[in-house]
Every structure is written in C-alpha cells, then in structure tokens.
Protein backbone atom coordinates (compact mmCIF):
# COMPACT_ATOMS: atom_id res chain seq x y z
CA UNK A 1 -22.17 10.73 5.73
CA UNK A 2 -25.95 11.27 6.33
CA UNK A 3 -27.28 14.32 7.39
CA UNK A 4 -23.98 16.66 7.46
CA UNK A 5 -23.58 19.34 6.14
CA UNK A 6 -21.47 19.19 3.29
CA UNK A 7 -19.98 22.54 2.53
CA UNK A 8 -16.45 21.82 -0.12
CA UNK A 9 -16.27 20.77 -3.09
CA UNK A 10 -13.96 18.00 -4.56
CA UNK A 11 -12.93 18.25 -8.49
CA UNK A 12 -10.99 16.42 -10.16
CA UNK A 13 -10.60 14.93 -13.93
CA UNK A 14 -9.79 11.88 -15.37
CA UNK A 15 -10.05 10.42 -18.50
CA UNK A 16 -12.60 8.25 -20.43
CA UNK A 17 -11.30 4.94 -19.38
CA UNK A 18 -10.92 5.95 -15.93
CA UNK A 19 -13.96 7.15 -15.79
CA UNK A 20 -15.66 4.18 -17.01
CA UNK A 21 -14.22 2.20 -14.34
CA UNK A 22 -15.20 4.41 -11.98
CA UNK A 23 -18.68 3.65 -13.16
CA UNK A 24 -18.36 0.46 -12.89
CA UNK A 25 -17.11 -0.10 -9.71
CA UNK A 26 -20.26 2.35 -8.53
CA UNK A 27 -22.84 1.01 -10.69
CA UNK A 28 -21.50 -2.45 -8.78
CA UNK A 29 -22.19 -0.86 -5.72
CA UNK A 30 -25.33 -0.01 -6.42
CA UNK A 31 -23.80 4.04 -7.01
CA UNK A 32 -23.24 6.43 -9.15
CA UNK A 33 -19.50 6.82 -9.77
CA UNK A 34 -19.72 10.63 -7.86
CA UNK A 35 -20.83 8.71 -4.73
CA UNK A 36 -18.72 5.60 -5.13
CA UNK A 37 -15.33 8.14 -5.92
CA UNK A 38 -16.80 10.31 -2.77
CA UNK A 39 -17.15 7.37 -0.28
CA UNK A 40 -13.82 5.84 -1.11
CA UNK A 41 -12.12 8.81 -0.58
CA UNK A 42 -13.51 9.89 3.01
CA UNK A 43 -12.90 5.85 3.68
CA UNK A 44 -9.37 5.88 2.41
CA UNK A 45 -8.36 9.01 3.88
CA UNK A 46 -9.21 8.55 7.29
CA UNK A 47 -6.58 5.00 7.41
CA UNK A 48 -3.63 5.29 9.11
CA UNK A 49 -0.66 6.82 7.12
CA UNK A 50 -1.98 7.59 3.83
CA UNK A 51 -1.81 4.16 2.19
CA UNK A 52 -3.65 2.67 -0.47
CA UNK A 53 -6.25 -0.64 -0.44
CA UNK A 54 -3.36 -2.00 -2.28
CA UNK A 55 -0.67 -0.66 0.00
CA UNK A 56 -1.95 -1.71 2.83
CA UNK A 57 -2.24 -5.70 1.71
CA UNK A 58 1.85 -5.31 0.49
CA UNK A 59 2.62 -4.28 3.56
CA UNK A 60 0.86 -6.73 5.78
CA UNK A 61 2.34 -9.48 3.06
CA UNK A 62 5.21 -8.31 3.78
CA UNK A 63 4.86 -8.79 7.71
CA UNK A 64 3.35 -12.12 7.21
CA UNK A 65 6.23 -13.10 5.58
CA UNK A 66 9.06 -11.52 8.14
CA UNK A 67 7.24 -13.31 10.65
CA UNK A 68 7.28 -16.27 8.44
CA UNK A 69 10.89 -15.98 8.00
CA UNK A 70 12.31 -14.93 11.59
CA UNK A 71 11.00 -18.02 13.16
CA UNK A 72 12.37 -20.54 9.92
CA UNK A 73 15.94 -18.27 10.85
CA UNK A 74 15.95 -18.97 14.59
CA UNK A 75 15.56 -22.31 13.53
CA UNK A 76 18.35 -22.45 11.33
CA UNK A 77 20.66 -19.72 12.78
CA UNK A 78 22.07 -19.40 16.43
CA UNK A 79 21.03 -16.99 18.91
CA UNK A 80 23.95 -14.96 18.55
CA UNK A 81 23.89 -14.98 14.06
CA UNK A 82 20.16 -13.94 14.07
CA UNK A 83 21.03 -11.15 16.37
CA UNK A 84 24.02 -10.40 14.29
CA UNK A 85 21.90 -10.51 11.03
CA UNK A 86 18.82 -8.04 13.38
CA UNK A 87 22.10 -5.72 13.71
CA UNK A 88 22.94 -5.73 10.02
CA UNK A 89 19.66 -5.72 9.05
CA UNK A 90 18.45 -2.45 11.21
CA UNK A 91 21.67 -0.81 10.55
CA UNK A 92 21.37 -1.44 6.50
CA UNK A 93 18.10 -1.52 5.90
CA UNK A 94 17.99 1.97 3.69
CA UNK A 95 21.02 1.25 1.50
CA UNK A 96 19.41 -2.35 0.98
CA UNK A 97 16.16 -1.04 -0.38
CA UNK A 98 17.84 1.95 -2.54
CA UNK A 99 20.14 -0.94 -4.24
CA UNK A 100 16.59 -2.94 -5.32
CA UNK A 101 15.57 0.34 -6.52
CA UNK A 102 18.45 0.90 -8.32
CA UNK A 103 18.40 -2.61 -9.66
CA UNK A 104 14.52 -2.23 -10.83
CA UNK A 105 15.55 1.29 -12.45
CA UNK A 106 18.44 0.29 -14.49
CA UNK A 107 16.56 -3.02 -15.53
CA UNK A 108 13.76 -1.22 -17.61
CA UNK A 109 13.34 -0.76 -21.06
CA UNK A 110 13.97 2.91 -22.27
C-alpha cells in the first residue's frame, strides 16, 4: 500500500459487536480496525473468483477429498463403472446439489 496515492473512499457500517471484532482482530495485528478492515479487503479482493478465507479452505477440502475418493473408487470399481459413474456424475451434477439444497431448506426450523 505504501506511498500511493489513495484517492476513494470505502464506508460501510456495522454494528457494535461487529465492530468489536473488528478491533480485535486489528488490535491483534498490531492495527487499528480501519487498517486491519482496509488490508483485508485489497488482500481478499484481488484472489481469484471472489471467494472468502473460508471459501477458499471448503473448496480445497472438498478437492482433497474427490481426490481422496476417486483413487479409493478405481480401487473398488472397474474401469468401465467409474467412467460410468464420471458420466452420471458430470451430467447430474446441478440437479444433485439443488436436491441437498432442497433437503437443507426444508429441514430448518421456521
């Protein structure tokens, strides 16, 4: 950031309690919860596709895990099932995740 020149403004509110953690994650930092909110926002926005700290570790969980699991498959399935399952899979793969949705939707407490 250093010696730019810094010519827009960011606003923004939020409310006591986020504030305070705010504070505290700068104050841990060694900031002040202006430049802690400022640096994690140039950081974060400059990732590829938009994603979150958190989003980011779910997704590479997530392709730990499908790595995990396609080589326990072509152990278990043959050649021409895991390709089968790929097909399904690829073909599906919307429809699957809308259906968990739906699940997770219908499954909460009004």
């Amino acid at each position: 950031m250093g010696d730019e020149l810094k010519d827009r403004v960011v606003t923004f509110r939020v409310t006591d309690e986020q504030y305070s953690r705010m504070d505290d994650c700068g104050f841990r930092a060694g900031r002040s919860a202006n430049d802690w909110s400022r640096r994690l926002a140039v950081s974060e926005s400059s990732k590829d596709f938009g994603l979150t700290a958190n989003e980011r570790i779910l997704i590479e969980e997530m392709a730990v895990l499908r790595k995990m699991l396609g080589v326990l498959l072509k152990r278990v399935l043959s050649p021409e099932e895991l390709e089968e399952l790929r097909e399904n899979v690829d073909e599906h793969y919307e429809e699957y995740g809308r259906q968990v949705l739906a699940k997770r939707a219908a499954s909460r407490p009004e």
